[in-house]
Protein backbone atom coordinates (compact mmCIF):
# COMPACT_ATOMS: atom_id res chain seq x y z
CA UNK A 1 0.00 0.00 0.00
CA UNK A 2 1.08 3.48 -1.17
CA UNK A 3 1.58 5.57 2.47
CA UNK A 4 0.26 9.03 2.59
CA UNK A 5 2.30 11.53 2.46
CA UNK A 6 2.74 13.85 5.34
CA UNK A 7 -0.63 15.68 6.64
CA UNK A 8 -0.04 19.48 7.05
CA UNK A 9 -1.86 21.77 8.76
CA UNK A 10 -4.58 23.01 7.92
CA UNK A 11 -5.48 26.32 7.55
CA UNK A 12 -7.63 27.05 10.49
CA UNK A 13 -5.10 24.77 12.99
CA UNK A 14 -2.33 27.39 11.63
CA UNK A 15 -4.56 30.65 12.46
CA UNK A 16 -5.03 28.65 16.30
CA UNK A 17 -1.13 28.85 16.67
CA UNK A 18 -0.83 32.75 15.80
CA UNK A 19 -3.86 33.28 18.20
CA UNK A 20 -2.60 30.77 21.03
CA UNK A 21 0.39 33.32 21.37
CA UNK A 22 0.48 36.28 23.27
CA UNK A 23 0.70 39.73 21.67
CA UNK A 24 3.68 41.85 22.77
CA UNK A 25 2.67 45.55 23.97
CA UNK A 26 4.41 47.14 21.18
CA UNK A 27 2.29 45.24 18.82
CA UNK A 28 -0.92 45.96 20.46
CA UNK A 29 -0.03 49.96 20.53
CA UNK A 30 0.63 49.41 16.41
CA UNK A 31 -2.69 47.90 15.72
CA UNK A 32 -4.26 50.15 17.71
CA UNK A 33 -2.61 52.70 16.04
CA UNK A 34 -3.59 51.60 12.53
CA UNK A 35 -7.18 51.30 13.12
CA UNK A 36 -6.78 54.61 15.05
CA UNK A 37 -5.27 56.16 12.07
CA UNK A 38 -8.10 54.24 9.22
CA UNK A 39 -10.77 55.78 11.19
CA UNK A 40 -9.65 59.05 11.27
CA UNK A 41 -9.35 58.30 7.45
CA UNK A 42 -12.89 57.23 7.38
CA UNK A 43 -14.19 59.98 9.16
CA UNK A 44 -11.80 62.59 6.93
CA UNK A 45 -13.38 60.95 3.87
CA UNK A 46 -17.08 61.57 5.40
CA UNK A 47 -16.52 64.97 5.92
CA UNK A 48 -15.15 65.60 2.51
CA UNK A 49 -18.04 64.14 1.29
CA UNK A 50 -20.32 66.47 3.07
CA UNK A 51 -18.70 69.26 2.09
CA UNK A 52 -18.69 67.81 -1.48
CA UNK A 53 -22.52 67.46 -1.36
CA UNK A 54 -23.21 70.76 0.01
CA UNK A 55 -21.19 72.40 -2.39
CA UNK A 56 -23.08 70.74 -4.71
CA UNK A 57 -26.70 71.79 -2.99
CA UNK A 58 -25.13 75.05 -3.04
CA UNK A 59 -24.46 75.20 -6.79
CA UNK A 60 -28.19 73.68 -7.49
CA UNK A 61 -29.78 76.69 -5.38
CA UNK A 62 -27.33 79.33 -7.00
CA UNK A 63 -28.28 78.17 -10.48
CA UNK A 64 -32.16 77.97 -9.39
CA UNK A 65 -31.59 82.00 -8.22
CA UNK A 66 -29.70 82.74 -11.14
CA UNK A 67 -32.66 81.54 -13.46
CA UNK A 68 -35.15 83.47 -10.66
CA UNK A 69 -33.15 86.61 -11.39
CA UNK A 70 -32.62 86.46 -15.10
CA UNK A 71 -36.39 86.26 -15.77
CA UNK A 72 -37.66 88.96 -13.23
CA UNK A 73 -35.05 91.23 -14.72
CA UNK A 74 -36.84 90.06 -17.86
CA UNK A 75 -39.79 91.31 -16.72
CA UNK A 76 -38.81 94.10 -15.08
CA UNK A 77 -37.06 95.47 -18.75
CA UNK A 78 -39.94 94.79 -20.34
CA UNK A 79 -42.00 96.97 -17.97
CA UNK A 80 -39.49 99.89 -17.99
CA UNK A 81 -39.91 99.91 -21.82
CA UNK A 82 -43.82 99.93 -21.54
CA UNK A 83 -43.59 103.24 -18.57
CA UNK A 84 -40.87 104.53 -20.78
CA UNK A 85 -43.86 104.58 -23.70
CA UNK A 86 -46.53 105.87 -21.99
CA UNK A 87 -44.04 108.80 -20.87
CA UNK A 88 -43.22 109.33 -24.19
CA UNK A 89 -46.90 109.48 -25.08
CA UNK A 90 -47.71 111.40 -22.37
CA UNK A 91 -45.13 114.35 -23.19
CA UNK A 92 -46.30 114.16 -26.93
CA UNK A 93 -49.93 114.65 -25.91
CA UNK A 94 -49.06 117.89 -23.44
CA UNK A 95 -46.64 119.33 -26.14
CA UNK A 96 -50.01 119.36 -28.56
CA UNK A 97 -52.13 120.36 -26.03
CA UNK A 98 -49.99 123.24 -24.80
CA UNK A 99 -48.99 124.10 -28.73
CA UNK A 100 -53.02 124.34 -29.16
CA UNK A 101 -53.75 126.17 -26.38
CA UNK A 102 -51.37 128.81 -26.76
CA UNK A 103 -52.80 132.08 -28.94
């Protein structure tokens, strides 16, 4: 009969070893600092992202008032023009009346 060949260990029996020691100080301050440090880069990313977004809700309501403003001074042009007639009218009509009027 052919004889097996050596069993190795598995996997799971070679994470038990790492875990059946003992971490040393220094490498518990390291890993703390690491995940330390990765959430302070999670929470740095966050905020950027806020600040991305409002900028961006910012620029939305800036173009909304832009479009506001461009139409009511629109408007507002188009009623100066029609005052601006009726003034003009309204300075014809007393120049004939006065011109009439006078002997």
């Amino acid at each position: 009969m052919a004889t097996s060949p050596p069993t190795q260990p598995s996997p799971a029996s070679s994470n038990e070893s790492i875990w059946d020691k003992q971490p040393t100080l220094e490498q518990l301050v390291e890993h703390f600092l690491a995940s330390k440090r990765s959430l302070s880069a999670f929470s740095h990313v966050q905020r950027a992202r806020e600040i991305v977004d409002a900028g961006r809700q910012a620029l939305e309501e800036n173009a909304k008032l832009s479009a506001k403003n461009a139409f009511i001074r629109q408007a507002i042009e188009k009623q100066i023009e029609g005052l601006e007639a009726i003034k003009h009218g309204s300075t014809a009509v007393d120049e004939e009346c006065h011109s009439d009027f006078q002997v």
